[in-house]
N, C-alpha and C. Protein backbone atom coordinates (compact mmCIF):
# COMPACT_ATOMS: atom_id res chain seq x y z
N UNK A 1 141.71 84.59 100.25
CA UNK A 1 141.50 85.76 99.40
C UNK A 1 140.24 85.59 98.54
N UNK A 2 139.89 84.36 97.78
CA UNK A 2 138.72 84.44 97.26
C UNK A 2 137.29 84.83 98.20
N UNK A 3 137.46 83.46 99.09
CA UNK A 3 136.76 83.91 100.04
C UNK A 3 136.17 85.80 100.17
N UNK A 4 136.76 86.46 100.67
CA UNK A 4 136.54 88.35 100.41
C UNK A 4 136.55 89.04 99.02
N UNK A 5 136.82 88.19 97.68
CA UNK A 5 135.91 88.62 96.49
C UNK A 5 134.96 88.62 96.24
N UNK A 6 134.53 87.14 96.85
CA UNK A 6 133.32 86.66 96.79
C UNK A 6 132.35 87.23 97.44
N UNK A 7 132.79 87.75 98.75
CA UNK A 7 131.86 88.51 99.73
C UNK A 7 131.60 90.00 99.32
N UNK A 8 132.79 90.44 98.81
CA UNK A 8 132.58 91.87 97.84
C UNK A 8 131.79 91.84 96.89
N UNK A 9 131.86 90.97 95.72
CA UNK A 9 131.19 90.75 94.82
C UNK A 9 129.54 90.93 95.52
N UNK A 10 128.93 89.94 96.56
CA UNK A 10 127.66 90.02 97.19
C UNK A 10 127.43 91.14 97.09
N UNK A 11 128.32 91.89 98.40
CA UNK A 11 128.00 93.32 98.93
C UNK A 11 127.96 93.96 97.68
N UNK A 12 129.02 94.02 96.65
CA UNK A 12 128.34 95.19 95.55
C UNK A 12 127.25 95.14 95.14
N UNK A 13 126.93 93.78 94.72
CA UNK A 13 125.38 93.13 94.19
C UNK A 13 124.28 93.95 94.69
N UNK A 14 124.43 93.80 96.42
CA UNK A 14 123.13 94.13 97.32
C UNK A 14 123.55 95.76 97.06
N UNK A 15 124.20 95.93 96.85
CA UNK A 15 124.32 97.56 97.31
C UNK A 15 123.70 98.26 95.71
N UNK A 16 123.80 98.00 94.78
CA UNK A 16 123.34 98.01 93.75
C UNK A 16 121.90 97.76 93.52
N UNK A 17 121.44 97.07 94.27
CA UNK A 17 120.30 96.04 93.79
C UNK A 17 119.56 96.62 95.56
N UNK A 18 120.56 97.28 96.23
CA UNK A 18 119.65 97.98 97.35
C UNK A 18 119.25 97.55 98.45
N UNK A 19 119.46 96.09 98.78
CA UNK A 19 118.83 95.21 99.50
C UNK A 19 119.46 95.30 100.85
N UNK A 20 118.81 96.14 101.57
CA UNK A 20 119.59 96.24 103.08
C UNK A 20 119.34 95.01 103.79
N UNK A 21 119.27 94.36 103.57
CA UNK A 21 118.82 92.81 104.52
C UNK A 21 120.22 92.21 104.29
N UNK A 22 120.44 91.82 102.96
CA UNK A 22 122.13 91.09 102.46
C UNK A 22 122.59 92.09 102.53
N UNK A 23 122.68 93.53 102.60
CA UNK A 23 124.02 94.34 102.99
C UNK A 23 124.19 94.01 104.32
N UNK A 24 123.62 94.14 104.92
CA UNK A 24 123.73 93.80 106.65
C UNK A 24 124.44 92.69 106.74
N UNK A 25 123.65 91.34 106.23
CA UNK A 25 124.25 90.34 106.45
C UNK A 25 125.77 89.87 106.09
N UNK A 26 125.97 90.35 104.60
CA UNK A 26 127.13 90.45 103.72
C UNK A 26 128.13 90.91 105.13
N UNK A 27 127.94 92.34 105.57
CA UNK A 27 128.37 93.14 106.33
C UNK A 27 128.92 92.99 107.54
N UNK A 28 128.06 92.23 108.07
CA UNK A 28 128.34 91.38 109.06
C UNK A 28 129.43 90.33 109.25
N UNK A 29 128.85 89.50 108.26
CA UNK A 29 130.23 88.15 108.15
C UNK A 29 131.86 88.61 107.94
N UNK A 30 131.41 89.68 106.94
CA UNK A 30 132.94 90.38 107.08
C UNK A 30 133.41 90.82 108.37
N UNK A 31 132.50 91.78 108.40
CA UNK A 31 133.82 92.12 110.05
C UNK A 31 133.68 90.68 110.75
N UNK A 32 133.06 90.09 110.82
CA UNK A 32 133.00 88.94 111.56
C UNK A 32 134.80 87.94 111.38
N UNK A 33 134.50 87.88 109.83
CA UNK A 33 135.91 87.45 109.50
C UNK A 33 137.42 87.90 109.98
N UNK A 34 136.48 89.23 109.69
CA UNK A 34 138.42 90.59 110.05
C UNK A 34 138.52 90.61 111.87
N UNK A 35 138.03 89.71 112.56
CA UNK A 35 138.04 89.41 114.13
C UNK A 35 138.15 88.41 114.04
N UNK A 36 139.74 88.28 114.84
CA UNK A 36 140.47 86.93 115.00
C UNK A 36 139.71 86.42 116.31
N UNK A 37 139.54 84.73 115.97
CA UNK A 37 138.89 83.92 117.02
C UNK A 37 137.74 83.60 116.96
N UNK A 38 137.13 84.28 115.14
CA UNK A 38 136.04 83.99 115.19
C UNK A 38 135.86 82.87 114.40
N UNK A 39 136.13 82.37 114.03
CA UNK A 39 136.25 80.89 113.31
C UNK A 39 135.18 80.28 113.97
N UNK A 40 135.06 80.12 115.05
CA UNK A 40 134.19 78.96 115.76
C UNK A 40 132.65 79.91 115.63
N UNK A 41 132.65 81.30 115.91
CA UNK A 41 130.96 81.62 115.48
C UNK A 41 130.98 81.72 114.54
N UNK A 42 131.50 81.60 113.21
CA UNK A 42 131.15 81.36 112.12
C UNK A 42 130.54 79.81 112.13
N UNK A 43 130.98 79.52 112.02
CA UNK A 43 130.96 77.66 112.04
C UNK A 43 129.21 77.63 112.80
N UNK A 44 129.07 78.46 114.08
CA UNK A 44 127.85 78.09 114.26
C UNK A 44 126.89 79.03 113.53
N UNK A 45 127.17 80.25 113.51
CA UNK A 45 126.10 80.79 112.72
C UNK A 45 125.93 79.63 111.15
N UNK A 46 126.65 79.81 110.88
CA UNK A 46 126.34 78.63 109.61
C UNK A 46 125.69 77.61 110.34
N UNK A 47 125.68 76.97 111.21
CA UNK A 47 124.84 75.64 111.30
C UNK A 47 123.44 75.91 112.04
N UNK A 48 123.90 77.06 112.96
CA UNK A 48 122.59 77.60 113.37
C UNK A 48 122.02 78.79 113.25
N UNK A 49 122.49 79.41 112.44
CA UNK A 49 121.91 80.58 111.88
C UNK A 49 120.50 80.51 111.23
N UNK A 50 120.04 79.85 110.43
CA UNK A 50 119.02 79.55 110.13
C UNK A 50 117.87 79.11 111.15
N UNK A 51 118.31 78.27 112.03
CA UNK A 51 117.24 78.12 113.18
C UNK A 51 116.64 79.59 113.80
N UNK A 52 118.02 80.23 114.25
CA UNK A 52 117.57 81.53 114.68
C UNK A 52 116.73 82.18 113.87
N UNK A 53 117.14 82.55 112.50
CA UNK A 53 116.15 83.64 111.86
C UNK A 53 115.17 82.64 111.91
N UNK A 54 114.67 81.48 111.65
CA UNK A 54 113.28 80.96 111.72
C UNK A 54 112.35 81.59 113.21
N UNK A 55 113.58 81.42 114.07
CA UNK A 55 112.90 81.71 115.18
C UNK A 55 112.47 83.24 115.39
N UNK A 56 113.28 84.46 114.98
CA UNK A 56 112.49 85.59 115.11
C UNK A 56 111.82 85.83 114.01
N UNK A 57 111.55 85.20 112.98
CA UNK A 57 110.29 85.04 112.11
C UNK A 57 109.12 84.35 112.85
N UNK A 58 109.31 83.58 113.51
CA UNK A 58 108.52 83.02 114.71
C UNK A 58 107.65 83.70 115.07
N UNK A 59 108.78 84.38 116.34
CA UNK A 59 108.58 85.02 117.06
C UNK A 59 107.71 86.22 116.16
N UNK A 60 107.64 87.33 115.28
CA UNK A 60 107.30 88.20 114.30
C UNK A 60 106.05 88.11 114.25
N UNK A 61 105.72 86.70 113.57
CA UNK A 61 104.74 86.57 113.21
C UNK A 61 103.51 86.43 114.25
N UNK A 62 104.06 86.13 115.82
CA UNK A 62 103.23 85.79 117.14
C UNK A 62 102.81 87.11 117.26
N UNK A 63 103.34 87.86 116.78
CA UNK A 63 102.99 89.40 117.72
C UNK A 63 101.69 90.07 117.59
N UNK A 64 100.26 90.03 116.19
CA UNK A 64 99.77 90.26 116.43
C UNK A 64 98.89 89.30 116.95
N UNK A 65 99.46 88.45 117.15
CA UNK A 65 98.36 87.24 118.28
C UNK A 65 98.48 87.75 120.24
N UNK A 66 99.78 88.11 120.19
CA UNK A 66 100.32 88.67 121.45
C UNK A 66 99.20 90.07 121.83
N UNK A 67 99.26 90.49 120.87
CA UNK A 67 99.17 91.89 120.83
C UNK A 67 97.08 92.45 120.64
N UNK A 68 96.47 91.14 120.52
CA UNK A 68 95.13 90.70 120.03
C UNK A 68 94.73 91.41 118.81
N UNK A 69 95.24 91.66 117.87
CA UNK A 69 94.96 92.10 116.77
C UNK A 69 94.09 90.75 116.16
N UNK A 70 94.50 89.59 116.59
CA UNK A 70 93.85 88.36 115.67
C UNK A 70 93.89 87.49 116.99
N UNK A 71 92.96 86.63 116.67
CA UNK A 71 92.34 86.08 117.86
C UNK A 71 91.18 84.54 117.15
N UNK A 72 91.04 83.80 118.33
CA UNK A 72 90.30 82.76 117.59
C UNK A 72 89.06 83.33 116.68
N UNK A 73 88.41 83.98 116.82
CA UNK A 73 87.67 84.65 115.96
C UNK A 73 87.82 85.03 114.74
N UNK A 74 89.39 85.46 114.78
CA UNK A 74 89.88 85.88 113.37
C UNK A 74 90.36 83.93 112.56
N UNK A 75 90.46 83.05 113.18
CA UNK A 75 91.12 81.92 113.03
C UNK A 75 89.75 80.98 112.29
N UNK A 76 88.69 81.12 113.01
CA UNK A 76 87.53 80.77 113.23
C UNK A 76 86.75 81.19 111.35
N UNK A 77 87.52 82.37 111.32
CA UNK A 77 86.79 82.99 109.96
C UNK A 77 87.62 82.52 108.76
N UNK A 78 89.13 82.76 108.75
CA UNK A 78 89.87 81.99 108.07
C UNK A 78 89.58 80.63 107.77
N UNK A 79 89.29 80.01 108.77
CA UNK A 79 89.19 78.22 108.49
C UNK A 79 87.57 77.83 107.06
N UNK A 80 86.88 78.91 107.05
CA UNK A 80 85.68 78.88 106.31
C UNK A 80 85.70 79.11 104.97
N UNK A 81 86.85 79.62 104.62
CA UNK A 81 87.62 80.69 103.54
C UNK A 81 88.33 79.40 102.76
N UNK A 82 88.14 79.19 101.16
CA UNK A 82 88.74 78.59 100.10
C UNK A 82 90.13 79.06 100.34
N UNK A 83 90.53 80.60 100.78
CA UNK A 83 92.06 81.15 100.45
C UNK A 83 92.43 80.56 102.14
N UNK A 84 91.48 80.60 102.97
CA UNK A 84 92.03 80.14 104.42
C UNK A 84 92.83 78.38 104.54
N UNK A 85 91.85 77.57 103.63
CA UNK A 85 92.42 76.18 103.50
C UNK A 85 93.61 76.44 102.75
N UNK A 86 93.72 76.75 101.65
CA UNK A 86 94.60 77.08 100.50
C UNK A 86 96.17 76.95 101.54
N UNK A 87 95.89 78.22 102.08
CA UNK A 87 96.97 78.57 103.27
C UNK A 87 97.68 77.77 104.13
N UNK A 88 96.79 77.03 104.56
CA UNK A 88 96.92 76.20 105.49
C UNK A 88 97.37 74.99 104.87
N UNK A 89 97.34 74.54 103.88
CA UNK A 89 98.21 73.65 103.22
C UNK A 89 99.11 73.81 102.81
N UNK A 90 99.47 75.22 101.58
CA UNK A 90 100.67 75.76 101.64
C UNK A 90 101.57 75.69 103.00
N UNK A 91 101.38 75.92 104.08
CA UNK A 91 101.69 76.02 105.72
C UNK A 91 102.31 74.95 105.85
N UNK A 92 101.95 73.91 105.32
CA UNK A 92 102.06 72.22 105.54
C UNK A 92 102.96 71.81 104.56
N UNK A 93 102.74 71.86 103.01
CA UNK A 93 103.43 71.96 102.21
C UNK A 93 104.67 72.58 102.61
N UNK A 94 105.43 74.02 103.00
CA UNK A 94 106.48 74.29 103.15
C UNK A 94 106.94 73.76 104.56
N UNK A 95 106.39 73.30 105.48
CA UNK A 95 107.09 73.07 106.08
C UNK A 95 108.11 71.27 106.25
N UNK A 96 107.21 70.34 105.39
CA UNK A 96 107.26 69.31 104.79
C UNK A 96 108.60 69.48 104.00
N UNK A 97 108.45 70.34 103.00
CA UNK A 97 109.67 70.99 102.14
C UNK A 97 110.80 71.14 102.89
N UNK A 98 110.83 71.81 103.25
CA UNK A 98 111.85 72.07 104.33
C UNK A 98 112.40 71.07 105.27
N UNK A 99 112.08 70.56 105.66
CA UNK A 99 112.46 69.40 106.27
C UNK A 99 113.16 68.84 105.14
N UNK A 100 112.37 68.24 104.05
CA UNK A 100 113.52 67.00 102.88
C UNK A 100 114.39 68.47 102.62
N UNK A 101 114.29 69.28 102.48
CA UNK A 101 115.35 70.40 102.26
C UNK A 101 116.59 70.68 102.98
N UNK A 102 116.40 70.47 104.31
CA UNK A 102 117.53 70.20 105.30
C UNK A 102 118.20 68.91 104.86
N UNK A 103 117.27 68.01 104.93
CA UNK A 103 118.21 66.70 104.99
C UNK A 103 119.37 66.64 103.72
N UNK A 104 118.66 67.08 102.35
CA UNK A 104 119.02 67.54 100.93
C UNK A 104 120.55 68.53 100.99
N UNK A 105 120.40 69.18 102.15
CA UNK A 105 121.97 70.13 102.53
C UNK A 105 122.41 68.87 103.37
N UNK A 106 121.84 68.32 104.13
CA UNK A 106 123.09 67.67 104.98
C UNK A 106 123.46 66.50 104.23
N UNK A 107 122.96 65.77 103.17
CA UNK A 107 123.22 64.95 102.11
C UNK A 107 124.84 65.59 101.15
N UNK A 108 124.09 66.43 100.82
CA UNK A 108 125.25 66.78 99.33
C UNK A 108 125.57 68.71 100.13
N UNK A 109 126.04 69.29 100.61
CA UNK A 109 126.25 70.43 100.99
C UNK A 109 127.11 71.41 100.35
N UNK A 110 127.48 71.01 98.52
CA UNK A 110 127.41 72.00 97.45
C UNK A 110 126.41 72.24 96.91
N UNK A 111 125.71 71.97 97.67
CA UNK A 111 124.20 72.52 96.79
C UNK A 111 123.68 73.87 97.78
N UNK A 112 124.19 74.25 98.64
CA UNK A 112 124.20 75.51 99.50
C UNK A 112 124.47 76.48 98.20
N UNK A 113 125.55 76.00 97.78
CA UNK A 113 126.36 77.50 96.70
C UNK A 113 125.33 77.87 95.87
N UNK A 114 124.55 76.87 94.99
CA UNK A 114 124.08 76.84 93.99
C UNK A 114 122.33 77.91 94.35
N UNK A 115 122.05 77.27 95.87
CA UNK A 115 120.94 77.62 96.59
C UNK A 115 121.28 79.19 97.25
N UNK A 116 122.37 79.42 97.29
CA UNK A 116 122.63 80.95 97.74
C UNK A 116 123.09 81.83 96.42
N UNK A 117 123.39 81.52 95.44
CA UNK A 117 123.64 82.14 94.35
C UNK A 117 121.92 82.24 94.01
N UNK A 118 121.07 81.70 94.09
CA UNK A 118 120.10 81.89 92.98
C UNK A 118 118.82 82.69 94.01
N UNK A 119 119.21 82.72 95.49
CA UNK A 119 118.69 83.26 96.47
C UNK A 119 118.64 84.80 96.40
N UNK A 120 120.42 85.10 96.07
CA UNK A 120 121.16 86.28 95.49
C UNK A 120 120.16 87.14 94.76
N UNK A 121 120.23 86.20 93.84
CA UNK A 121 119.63 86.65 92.11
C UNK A 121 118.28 86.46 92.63
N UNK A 122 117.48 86.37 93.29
CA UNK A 122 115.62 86.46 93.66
C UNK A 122 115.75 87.76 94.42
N UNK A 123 117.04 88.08 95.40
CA UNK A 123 116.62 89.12 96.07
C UNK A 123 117.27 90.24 96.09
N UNK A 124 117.90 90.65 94.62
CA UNK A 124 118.26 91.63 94.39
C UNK A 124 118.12 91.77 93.14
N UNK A 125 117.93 91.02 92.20
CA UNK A 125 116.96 91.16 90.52
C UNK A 125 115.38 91.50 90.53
N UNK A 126 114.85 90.29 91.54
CA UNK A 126 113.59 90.40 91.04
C UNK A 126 112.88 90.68 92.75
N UNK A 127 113.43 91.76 93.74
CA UNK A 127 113.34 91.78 95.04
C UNK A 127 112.16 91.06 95.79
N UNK A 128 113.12 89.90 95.78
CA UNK A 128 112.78 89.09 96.84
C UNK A 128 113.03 89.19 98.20
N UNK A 129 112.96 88.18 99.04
CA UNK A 129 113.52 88.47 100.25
C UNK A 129 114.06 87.18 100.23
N UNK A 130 115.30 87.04 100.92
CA UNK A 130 115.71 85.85 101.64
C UNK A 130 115.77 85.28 102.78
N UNK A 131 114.10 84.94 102.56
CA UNK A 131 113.70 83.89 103.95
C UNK A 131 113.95 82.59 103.01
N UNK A 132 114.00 81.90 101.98
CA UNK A 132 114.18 80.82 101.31
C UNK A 132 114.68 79.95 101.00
N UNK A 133 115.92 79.97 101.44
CA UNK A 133 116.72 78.55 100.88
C UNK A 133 116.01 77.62 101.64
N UNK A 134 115.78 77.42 102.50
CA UNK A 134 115.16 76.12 103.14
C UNK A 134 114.54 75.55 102.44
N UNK A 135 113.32 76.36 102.01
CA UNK A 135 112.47 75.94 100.90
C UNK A 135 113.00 75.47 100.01
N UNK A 136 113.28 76.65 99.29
CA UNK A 136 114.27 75.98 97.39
C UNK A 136 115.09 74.98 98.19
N UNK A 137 115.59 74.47 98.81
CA UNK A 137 116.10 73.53 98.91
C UNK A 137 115.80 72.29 98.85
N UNK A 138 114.25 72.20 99.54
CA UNK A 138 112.95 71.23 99.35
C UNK A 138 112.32 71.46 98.38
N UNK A 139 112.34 72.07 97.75
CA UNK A 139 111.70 72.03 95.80
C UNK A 139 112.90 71.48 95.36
N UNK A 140 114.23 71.78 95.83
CA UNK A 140 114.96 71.36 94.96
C UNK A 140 114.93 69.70 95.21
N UNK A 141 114.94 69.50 96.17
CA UNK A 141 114.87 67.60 96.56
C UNK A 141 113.68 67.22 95.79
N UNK A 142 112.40 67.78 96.31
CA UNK A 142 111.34 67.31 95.11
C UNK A 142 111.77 66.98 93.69
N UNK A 143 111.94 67.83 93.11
CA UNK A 143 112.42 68.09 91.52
C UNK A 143 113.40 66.93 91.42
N UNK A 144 114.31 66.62 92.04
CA UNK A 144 115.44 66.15 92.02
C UNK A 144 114.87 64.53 92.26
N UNK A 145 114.08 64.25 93.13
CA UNK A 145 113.56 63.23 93.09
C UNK A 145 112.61 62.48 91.81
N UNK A 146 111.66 63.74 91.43
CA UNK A 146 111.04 63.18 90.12
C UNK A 146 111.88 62.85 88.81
N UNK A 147 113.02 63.43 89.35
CA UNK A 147 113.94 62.96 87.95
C UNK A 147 115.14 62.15 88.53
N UNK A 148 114.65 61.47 89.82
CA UNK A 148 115.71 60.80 89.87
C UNK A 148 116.96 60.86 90.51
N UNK A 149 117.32 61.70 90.75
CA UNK A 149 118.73 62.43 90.80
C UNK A 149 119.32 63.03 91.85
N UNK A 150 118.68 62.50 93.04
CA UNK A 150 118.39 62.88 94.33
C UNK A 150 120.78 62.37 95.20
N UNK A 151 120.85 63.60 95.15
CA UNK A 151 123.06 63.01 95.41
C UNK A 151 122.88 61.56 96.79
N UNK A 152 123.53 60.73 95.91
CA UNK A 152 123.51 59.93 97.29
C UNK A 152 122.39 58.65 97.33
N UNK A 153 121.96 58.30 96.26
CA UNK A 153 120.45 57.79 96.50
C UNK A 153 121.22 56.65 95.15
């Protein structure tokens, strides 16, 4: 029973706050729940759910390369560009993040709650989107490391 407060509570949030991305998703898991037998795709969307959306963010982002909108030429001009390096480290930087960010969930994995509550509150207070926990998860190991405090260590 908490479990479907909790998920109500979301859905009112997003529905309030407008965010058709977590209504969907919210939306989803429920009926997902109210269909017996689904226990086991839950279990994987949780473990691989995130791979997937990385992957049609992937995929998203290939398309105007697919599509030649951008091309080594356009790559070629970027690389010359102060904001082109900038990028390209950020690029490196999050994906670095992310990585100690995974390991950081598979370490201590109440820190999901804490990382989806404040995910919540970025993308329906101050509309964000939630492509992020991965990340905040790897800021959060950073942070957590400079002070030490890293669960498990």
């Amino acid at each position: 029973m908490e479990s479907w407060l909790f998920l109500l509570g979301i859905l009112s949030i997003a529905i309030v706050g407008k965010n058709k991305s977590l209504i969907i998703g919210v939306s989803a898991v429920m009926v997902l729940k109210l269909i017996p037998q689904t226990q086991n795709f839950l279990k994987l969307l949780q473990t691989q759910g995130i791979n997937w959306g990385v992957t049609v963010i992937s995929a998203a982002i290939m398309v105007p390369i697919a599509t030649g909108e951008i091309g080594f030429k356009e790559l070629l001009n970027v690389i010359k560009s102060p904001a082109g390096w900038i990028a390209i480290g950020c690029g490196v930087l999050v994906a670095v993040l992310s990585a100690k960010g995974v390991g950081l969930l598979a370490m201590s994995p109440e820190m999901t709650v804490a990382l989806i509550f404040g995910t919540i509150i970025g993308v329906v207070f101050l509309k964000g989107i939630a492509a992020g926990p991965v990340i905040a998860s790897g800021l959060t190991y950073v942070i957590l490391t400079v002070f030490n405090l890293v669960p498990g260590h």
